[in-house]
C-alpha atoms as a PDB file:
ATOM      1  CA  UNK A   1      82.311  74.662  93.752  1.00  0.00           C
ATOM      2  CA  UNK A   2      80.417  77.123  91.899  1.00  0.00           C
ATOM      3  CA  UNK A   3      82.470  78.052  88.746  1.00  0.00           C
ATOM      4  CA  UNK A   4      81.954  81.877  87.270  1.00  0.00           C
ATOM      5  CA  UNK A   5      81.829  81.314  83.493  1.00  0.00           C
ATOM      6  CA  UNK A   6      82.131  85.156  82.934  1.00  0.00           C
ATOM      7  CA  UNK A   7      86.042  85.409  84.393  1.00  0.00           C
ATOM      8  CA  UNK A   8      88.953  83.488  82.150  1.00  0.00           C
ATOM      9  CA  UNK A   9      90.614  80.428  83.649  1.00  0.00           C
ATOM     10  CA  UNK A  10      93.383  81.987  85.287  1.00  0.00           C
ATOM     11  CA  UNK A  11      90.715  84.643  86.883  1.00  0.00           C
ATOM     12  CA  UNK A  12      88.828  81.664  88.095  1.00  0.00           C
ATOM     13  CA  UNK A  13      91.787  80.276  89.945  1.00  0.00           C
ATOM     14  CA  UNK A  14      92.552  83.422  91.876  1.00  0.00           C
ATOM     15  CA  UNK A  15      88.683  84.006  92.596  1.00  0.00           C
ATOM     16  CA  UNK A  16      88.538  80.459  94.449  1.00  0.00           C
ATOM     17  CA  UNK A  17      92.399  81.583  95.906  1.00  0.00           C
ATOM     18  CA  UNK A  18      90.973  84.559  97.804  1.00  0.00           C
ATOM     19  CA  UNK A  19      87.860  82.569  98.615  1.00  0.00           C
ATOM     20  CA  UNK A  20      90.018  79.417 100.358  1.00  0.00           C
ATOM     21  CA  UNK A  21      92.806  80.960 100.889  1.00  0.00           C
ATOM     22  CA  UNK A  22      94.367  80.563 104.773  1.00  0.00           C
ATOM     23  CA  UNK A  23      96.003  83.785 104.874  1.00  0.00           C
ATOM     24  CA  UNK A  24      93.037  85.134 104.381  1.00  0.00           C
ATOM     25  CA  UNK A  25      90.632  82.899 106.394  1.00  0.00           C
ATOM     26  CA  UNK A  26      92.629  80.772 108.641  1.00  0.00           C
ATOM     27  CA  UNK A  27      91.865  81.403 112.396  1.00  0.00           C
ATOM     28  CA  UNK A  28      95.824  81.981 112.797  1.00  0.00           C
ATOM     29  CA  UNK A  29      95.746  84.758 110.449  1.00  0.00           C
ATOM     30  CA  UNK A  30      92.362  86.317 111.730  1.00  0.00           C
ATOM     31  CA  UNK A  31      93.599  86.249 115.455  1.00  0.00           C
ATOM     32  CA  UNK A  32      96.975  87.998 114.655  1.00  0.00           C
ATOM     33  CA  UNK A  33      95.051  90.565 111.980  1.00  0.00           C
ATOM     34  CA  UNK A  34      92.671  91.477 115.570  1.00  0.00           C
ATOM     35  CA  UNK A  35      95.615  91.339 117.323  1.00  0.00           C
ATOM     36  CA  UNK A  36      94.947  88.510 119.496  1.00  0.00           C
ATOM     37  CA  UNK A  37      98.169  87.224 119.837  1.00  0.00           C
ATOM     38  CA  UNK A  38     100.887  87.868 122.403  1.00  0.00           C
ATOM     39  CA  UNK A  39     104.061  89.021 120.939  1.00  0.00           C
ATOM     40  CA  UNK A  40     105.940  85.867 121.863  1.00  0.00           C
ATOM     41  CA  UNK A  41     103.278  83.976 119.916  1.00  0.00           C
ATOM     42  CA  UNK A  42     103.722  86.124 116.568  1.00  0.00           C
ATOM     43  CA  UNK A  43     107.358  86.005 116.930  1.00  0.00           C
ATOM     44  CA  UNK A  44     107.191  82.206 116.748  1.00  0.00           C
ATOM     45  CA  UNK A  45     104.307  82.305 113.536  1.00  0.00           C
ATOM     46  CA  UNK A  46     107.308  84.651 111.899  1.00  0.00           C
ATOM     47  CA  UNK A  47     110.246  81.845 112.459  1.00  0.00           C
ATOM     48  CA  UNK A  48     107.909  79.316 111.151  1.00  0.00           C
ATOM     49  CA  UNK A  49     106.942  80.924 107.972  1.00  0.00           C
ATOM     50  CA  UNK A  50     111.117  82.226 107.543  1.00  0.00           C
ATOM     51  CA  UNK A  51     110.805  78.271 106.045  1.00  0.00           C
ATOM     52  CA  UNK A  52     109.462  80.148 103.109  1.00  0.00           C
ATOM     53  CA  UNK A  53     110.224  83.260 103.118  1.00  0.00           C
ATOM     54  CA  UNK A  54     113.958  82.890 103.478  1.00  0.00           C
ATOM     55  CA  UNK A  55     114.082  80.937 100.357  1.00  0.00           C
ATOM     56  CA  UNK A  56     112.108  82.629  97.896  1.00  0.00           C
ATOM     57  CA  UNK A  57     115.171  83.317  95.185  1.00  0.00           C
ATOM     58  CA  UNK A  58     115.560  79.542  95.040  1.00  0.00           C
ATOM     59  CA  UNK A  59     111.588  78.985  94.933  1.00  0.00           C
ATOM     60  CA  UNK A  60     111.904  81.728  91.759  1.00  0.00           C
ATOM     61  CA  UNK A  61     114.692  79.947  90.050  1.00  0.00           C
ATOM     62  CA  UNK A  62     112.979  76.645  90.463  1.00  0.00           C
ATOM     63  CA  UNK A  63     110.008  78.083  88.730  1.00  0.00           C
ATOM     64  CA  UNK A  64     112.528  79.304  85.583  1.00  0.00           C
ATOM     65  CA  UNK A  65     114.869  76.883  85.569  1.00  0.00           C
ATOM     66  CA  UNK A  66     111.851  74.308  84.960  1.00  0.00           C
ATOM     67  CA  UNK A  67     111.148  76.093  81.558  1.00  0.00           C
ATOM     68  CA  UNK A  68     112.828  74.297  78.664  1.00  0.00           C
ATOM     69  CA  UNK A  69     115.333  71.965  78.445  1.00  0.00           C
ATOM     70  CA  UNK A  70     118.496  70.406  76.477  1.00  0.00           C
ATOM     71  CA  UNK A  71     116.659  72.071  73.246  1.00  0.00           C
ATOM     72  CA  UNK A  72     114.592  74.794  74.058  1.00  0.00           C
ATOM     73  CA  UNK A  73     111.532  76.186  71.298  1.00  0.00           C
ATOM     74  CA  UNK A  74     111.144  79.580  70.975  1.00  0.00           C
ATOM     75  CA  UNK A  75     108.027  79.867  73.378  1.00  0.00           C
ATOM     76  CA  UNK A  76     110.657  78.484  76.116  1.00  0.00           C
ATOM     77  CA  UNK A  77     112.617  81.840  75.695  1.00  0.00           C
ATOM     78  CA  UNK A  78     109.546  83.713  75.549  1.00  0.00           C
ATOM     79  CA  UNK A  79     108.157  82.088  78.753  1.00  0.00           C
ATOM     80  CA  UNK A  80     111.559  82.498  80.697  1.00  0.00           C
ATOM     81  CA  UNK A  81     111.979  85.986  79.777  1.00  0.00           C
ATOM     82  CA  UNK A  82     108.092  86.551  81.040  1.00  0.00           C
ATOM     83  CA  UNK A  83     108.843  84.963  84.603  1.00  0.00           C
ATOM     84  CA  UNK A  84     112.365  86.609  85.249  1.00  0.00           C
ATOM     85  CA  UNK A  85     110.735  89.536  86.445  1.00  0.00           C
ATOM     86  CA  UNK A  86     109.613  87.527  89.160  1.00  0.00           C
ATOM     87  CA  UNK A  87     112.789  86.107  90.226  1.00  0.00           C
ATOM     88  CA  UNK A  88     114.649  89.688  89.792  1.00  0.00           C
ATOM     89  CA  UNK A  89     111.983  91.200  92.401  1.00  0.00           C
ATOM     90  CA  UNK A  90     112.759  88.348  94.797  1.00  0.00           C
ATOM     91  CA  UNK A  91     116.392  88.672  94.772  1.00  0.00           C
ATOM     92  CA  UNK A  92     116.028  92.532  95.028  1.00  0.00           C
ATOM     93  CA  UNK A  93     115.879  94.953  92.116  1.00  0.00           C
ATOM     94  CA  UNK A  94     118.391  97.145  93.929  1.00  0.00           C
ATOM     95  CA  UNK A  95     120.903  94.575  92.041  1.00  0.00           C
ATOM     96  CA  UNK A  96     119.635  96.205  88.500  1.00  0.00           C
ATOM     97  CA  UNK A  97     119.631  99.719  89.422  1.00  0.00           C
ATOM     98  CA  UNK A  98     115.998  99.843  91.568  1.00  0.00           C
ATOM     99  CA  UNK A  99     115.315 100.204  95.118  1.00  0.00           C
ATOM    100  CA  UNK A 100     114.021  97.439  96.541  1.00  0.00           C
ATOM    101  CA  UNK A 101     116.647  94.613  98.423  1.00  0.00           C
ATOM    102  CA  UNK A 102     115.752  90.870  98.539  1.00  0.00           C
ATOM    103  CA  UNK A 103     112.477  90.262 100.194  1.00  0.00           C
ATOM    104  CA  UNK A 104     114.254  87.558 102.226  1.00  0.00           C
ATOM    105  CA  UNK A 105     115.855  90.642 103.466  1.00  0.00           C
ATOM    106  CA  UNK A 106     113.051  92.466 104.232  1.00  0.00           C
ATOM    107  CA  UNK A 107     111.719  89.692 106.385  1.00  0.00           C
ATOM    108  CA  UNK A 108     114.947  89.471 108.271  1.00  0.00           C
ATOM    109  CA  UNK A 109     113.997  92.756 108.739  1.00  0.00           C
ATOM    110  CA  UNK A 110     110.518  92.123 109.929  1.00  0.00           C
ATOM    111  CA  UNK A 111     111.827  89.355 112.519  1.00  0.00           C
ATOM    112  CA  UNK A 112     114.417  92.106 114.262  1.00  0.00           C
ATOM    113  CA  UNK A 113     111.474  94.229 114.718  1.00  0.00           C
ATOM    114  CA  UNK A 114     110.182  91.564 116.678  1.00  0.00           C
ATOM    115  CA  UNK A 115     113.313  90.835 118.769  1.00  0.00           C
ATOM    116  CA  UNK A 116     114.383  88.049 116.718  1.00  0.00           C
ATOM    117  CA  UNK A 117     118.148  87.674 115.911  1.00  0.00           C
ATOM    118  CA  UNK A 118     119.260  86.793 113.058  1.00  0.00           C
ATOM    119  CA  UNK A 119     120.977  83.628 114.355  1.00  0.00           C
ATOM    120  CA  UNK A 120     117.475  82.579 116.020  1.00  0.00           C
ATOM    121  CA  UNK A 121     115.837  82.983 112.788  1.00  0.00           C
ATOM    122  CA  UNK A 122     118.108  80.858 110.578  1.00  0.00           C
ATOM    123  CA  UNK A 123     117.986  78.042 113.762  1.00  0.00           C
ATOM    124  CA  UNK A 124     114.657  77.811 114.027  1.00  0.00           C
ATOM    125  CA  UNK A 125     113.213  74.228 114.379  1.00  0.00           C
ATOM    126  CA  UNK A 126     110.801  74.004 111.504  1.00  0.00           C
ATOM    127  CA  UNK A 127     107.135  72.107 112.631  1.00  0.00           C
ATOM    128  CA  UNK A 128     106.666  68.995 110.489  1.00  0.00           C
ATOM    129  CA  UNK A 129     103.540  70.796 108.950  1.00  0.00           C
ATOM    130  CA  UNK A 130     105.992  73.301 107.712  1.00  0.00           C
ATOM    131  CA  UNK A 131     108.480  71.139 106.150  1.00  0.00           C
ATOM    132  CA  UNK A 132     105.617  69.249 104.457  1.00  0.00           C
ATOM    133  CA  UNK A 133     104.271  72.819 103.167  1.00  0.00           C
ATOM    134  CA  UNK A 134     107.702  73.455 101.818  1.00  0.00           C
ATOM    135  CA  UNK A 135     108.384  70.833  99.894  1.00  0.00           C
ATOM    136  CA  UNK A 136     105.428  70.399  98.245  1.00  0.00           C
ATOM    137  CA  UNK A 137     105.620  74.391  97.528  1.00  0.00           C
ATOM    138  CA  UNK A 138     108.685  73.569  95.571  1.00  0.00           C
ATOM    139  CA  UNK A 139     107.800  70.460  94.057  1.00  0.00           C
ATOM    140  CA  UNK A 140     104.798  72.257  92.338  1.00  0.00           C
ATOM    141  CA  UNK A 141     107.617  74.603  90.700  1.00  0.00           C
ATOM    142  CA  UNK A 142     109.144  71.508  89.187  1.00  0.00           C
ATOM    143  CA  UNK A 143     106.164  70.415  87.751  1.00  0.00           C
ATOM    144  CA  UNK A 144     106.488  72.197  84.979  1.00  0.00           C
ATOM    145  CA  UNK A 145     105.035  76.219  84.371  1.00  0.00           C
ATOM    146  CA  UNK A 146     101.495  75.691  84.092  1.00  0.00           C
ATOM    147  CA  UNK A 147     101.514  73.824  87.899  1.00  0.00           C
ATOM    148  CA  UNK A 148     104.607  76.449  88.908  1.00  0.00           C
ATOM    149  CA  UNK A 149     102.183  79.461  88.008  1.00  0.00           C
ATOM    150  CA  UNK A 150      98.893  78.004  89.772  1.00  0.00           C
ATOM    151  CA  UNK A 151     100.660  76.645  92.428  1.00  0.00           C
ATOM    152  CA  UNK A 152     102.604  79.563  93.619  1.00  0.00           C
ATOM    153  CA  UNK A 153     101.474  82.730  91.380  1.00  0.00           C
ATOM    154  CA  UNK A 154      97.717  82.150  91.100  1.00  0.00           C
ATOM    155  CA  UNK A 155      97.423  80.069  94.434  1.00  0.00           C
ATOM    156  CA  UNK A 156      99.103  82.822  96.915  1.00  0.00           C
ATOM    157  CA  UNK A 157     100.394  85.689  95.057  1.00  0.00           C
ATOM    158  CA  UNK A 158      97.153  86.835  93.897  1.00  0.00           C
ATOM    159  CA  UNK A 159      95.880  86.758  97.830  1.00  0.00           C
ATOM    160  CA  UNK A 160      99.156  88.501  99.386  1.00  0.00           C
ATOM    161  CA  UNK A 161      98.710  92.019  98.653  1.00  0.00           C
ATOM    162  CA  UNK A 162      95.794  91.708 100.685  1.00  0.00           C
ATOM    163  CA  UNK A 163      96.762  89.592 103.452  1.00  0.00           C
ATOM    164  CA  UNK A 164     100.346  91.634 103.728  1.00  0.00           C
ATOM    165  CA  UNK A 165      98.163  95.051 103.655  1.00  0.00           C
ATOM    166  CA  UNK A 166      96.159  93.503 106.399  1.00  0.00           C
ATOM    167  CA  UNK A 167      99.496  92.470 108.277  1.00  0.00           C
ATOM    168  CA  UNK A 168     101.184  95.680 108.043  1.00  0.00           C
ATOM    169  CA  UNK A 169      98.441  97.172 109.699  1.00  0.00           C
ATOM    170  CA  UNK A 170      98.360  94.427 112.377  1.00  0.00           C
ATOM    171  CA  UNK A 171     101.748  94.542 113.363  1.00  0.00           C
ATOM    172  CA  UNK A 172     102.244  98.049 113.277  1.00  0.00           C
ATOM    173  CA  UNK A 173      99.075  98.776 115.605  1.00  0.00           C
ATOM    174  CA  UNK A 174      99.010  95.824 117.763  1.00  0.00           C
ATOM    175  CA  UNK A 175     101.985  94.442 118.204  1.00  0.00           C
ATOM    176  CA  UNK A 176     104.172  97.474 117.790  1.00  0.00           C
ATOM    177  CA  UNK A 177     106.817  97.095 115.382  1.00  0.00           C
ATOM    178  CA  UNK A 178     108.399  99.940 114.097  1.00  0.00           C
ATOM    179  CA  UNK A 179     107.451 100.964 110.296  1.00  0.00           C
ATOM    180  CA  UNK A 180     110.785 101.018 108.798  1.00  0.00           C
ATOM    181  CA  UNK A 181     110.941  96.825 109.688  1.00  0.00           C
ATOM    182  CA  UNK A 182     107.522  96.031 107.583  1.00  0.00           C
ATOM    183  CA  UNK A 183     108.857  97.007 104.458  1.00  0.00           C
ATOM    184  CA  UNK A 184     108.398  93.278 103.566  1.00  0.00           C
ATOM    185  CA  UNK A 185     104.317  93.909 104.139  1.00  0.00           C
ATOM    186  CA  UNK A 186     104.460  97.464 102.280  1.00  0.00           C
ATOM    187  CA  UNK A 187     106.321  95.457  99.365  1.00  0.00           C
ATOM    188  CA  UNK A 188     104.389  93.222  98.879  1.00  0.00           C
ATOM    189  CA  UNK A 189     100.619  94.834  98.851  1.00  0.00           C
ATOM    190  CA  UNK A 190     102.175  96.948  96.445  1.00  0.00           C
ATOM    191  CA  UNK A 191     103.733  94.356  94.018  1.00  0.00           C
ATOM    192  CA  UNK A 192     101.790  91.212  94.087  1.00  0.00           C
ATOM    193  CA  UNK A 193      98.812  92.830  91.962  1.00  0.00           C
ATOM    194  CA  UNK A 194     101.455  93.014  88.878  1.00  0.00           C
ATOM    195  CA  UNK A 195     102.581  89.302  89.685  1.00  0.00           C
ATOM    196  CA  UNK A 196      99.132  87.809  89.495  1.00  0.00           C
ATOM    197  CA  UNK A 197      97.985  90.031  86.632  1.00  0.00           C
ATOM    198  CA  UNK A 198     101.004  88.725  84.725  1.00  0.00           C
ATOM    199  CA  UNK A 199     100.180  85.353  85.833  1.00  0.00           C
ATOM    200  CA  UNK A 200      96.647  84.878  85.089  1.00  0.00           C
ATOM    201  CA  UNK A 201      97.825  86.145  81.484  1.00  0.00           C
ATOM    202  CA  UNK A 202     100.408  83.476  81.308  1.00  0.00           C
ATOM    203  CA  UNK A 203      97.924  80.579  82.644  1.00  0.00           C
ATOM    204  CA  UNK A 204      95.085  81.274  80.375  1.00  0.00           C
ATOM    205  CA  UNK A 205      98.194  80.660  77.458  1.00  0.00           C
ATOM    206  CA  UNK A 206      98.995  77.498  78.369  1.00  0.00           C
ATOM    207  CA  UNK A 207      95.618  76.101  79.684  1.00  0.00           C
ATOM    208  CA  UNK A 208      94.721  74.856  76.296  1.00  0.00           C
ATOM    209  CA  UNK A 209      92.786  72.074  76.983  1.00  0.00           C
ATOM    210  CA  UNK A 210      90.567  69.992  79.286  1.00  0.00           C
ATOM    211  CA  UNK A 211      93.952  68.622  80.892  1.00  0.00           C
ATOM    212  CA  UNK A 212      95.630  71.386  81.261  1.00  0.00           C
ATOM    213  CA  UNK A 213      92.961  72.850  83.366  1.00  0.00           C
ATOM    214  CA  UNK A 214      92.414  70.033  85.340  1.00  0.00           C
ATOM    215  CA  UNK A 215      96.287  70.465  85.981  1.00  0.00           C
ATOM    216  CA  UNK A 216      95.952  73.788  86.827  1.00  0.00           C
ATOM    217  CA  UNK A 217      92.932  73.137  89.276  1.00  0.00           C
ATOM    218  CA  UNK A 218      94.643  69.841  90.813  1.00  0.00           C
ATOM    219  CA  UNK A 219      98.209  72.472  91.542  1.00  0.00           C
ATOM    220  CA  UNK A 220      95.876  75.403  93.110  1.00  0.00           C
ATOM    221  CA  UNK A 221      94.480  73.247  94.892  1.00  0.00           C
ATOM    222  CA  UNK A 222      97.767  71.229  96.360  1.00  0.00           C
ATOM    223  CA  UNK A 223      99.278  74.318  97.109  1.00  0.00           C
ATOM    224  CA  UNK A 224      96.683  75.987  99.262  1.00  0.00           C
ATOM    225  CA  UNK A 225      96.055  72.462 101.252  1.00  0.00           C
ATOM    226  CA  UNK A 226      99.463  72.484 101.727  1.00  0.00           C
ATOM    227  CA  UNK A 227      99.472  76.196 103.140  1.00  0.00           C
ATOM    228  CA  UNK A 228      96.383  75.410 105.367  1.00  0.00           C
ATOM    229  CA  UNK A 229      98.196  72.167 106.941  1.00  0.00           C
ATOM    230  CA  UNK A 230     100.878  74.556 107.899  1.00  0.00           C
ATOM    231  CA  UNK A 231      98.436  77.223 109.377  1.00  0.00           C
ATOM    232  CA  UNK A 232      96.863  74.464 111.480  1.00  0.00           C
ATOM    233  CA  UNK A 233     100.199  73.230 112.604  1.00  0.00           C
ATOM    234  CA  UNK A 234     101.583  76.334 113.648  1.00  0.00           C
ATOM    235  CA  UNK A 235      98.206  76.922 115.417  1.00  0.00           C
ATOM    236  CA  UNK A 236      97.969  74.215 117.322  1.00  0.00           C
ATOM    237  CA  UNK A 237     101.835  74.394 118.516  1.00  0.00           C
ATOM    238  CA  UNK A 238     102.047  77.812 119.286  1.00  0.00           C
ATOM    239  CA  UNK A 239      98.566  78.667 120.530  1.00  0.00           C
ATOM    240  CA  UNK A 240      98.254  75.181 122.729  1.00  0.00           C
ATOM    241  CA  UNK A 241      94.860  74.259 120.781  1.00  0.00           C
ATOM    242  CA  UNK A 242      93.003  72.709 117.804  1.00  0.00           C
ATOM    243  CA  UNK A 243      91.876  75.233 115.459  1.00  0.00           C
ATOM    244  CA  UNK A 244      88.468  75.812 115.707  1.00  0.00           C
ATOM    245  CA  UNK A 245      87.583  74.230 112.047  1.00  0.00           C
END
């Protein structure tokens, strides 16, 4: 892996995110961005990924509450207040006088454009590739703030204005779902920019040393395996074939 000495750390890690990442470059993702897949099909990718994407306040607060502990230092405050912006825009901003609801909202939203009830979406029947992707999603938050940020910020935030501008697009011209349902796309190509901006700041902070970059590659790394194994799974469930690796 060729390395770009000219970009910081934390640019580094979101240069090799949009280069590896699945939602960009996963055959999943490039056959429902072409609109290749039949409705039914996306509406099953969407109950999969509502693993995530229903539980992205607690993801947040894992992130935060994994600052500090019994005796916190200064920095600890400082760090907490500069992720709570994070966590605020997750569980809507509407609650502190903005616009925006919860995204896990929005993409209950984006499933009843598809014809998915709210009762189907909470029941779905997660794929073992899924669960797997979950867990160690969270697990990286837990880790501590230097894995939390490349593992989650740096790893996929930093790719999913992108992917959800490519998305929007998708389902509004292929698969037909009514613009007022994608706010959860138009939200997020708008607002993940200023989350991996922030981030990269924070991770070239507390990458001091040889270790703590190896950290940070090792957690980038984990978290995008992890959300490949859940692109292949859903792939090969949903679509009735290997992906074509």
């Amino acid at each position: 892996m060729a390395v770009d000495v000219e970009l910081s750390f934390g640019e580094q890690l979101v240069a090799e995110a949009k280069r590896t990442h699945p939602w960009l470059h996963h055959p999943l993702f490039q056959e429902i961005v072409a609109g290749r897949l039949t409705r039914a099909q996306l509406r099953e990718v969407i109950k999969q990924q509502g693993a995530f994407f229903l539980d992205t306040v607690r993801h947040a607060a894992v992130r935060l509450a994994a600052i500090g502990g019994f005796r916190p230092r200064l920095e600890d405050l400082q760090l907490q207040r500069a992720v709570i912006p994070v966590l605020v825009e997750e569980a809507g901003e509407d609650l502190v006088g903005g616009q925006t609801t919860a995204h896990a909202l929005l993409y209950i939203r984006l499933a009843e454009g598809l014809g998915i009830s709210q009762d189907e979406l909470f029941a779905t029947e997660y794929l073992p590739h899924i669960v797997i992707e979950k867990n160690e999603l969270f697990q990286l938050q837990r880790e501590g703030l230097l894995e939390a940020l490349c593992g989650g910020a740096l790893a996929t935030e930093s790719v999913n204005a992108l992917a959800s501008a490519r998305l929007f697009e998708a389902f509004r011209t292929h698969y037909g779902v009514p613009e007022e349902c994608l706010a959860f796309y138009r939200v997020h190509a708008a607002v993940e920019e200023e989350h991996g901006s922030r981030a990269v700041a924070l991770v070239n902070r507390l990458a001091r040393t040889e270790e703590d970059r190896k950290r940070g590659w090792l957690a980038l790394r984990r978290a995008i395996v992890a959300r490949w194994l859940a692109a292949d799974g859903m792939y090969e469930a949903i679509l009735g074939r290997r992906p074509p690796h």
